[in-house]
C-alpha atoms as a PDB file:
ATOM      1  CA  UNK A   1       0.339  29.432 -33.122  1.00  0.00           C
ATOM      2  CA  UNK A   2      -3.081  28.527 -34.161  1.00  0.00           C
ATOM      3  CA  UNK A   3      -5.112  25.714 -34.349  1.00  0.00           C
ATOM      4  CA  UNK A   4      -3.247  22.489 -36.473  1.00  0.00           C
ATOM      5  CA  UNK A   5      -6.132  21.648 -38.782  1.00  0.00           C
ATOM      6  CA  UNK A   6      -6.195  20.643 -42.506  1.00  0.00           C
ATOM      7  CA  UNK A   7      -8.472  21.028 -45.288  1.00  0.00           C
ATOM      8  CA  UNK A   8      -8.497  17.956 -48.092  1.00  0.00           C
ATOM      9  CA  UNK A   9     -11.230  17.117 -50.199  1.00  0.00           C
ATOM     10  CA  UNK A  10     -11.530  13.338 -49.634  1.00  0.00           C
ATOM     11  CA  UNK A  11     -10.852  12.590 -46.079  1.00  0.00           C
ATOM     12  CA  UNK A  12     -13.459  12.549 -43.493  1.00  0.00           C
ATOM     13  CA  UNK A  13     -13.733  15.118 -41.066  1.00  0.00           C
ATOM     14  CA  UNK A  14     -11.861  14.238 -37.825  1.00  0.00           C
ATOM     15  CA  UNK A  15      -9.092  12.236 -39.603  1.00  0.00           C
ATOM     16  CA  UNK A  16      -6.002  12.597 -37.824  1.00  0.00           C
ATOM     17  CA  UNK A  17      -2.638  13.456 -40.287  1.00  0.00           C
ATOM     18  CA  UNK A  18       0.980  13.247 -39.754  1.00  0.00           C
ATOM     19  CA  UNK A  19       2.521  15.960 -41.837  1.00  0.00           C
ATOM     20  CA  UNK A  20       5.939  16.188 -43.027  1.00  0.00           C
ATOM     21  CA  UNK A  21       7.843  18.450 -44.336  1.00  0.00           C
ATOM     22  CA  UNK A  22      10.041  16.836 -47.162  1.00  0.00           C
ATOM     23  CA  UNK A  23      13.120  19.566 -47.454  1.00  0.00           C
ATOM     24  CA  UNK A  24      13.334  20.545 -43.432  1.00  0.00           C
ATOM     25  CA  UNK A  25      12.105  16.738 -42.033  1.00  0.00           C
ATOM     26  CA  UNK A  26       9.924  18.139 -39.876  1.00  0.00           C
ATOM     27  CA  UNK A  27       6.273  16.950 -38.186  1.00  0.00           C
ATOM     28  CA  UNK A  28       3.080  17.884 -36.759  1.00  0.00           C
ATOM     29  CA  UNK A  29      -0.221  15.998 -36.563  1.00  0.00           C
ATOM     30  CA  UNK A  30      -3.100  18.001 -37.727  1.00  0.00           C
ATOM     31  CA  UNK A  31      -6.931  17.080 -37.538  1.00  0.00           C
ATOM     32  CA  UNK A  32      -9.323  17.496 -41.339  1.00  0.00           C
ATOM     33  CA  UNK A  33     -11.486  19.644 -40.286  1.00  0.00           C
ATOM     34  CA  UNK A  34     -13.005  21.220 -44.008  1.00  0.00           C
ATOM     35  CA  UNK A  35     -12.818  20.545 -47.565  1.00  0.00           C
ATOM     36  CA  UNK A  36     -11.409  22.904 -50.527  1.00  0.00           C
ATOM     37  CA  UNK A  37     -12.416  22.775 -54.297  1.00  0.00           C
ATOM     38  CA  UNK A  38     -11.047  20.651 -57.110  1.00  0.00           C
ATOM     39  CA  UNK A  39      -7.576  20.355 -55.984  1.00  0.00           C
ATOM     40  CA  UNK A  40      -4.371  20.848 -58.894  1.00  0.00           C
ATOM     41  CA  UNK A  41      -3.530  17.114 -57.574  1.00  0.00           C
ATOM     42  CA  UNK A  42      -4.967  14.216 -55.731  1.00  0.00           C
ATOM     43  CA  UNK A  43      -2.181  14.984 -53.000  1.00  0.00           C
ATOM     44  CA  UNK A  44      -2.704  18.136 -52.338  1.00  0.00           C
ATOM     45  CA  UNK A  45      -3.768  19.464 -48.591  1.00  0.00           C
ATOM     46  CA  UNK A  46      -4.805  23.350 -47.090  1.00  0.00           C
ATOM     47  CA  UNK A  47      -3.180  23.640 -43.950  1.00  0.00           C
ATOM     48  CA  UNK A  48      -4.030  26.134 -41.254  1.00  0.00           C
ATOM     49  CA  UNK A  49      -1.174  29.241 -40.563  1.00  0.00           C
ATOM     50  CA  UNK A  50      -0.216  28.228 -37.635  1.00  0.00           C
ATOM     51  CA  UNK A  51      -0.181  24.500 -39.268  1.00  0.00           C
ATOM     52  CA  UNK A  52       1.982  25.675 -42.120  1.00  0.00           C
ATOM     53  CA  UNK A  53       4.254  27.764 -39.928  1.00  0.00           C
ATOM     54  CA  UNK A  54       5.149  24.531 -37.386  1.00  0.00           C
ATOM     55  CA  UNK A  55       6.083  23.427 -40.520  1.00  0.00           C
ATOM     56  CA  UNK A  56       8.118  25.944 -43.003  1.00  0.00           C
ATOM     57  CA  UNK A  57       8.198  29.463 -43.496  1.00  0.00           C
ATOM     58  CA  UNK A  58       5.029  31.178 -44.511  1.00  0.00           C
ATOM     59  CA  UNK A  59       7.152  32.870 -47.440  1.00  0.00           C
ATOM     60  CA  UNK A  60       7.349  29.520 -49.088  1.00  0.00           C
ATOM     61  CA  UNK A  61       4.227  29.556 -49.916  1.00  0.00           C
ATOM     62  CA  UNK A  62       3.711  25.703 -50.374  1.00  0.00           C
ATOM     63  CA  UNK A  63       6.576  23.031 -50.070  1.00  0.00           C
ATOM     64  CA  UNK A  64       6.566  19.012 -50.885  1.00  0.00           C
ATOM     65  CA  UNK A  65       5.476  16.744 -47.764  1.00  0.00           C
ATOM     66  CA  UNK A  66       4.143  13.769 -47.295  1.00  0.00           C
ATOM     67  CA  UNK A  67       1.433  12.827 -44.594  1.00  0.00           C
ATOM     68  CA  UNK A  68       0.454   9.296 -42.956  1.00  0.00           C
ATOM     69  CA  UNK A  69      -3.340   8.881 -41.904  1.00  0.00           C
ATOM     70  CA  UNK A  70      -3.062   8.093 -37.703  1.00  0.00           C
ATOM     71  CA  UNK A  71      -6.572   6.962 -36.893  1.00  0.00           C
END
């Protein structure tokens, strides 16, 4: 698995995430480490691979989660 960082265009770097998976329930805690354009939502996140595989199949493609801000 790779590294379990985030991209989101607001956060600062370093800001530690609790990511969840809405359909499957589960969590990991990744770190926002870069930034991505104008995102289609205000809620929207760029997870690593091996972020998004901890979390759901790569086929999916994207799925609904929520995340929590830890520090």
């Amino acid at each position: 698995m790779g590294m379990t960082t985030a991209a989101l265009p607001y956060l600062p770097f370093g800001t530690m995430l609790q990511v969840t998976n809405q359909r499957t329930g589960r969590s990991i805690v990744v770190r926002v480490n870069d930034r991505f354009g104008a995102p289609p939502s205000e809620d929207t996140l760029d997870l690593t691979y091996g972020a998004f595989g901890a979390l759901a199949n790569h086929d999916d493609g994207v799925f609904p989660c929520t995340y929590t801000i830890m520090n």
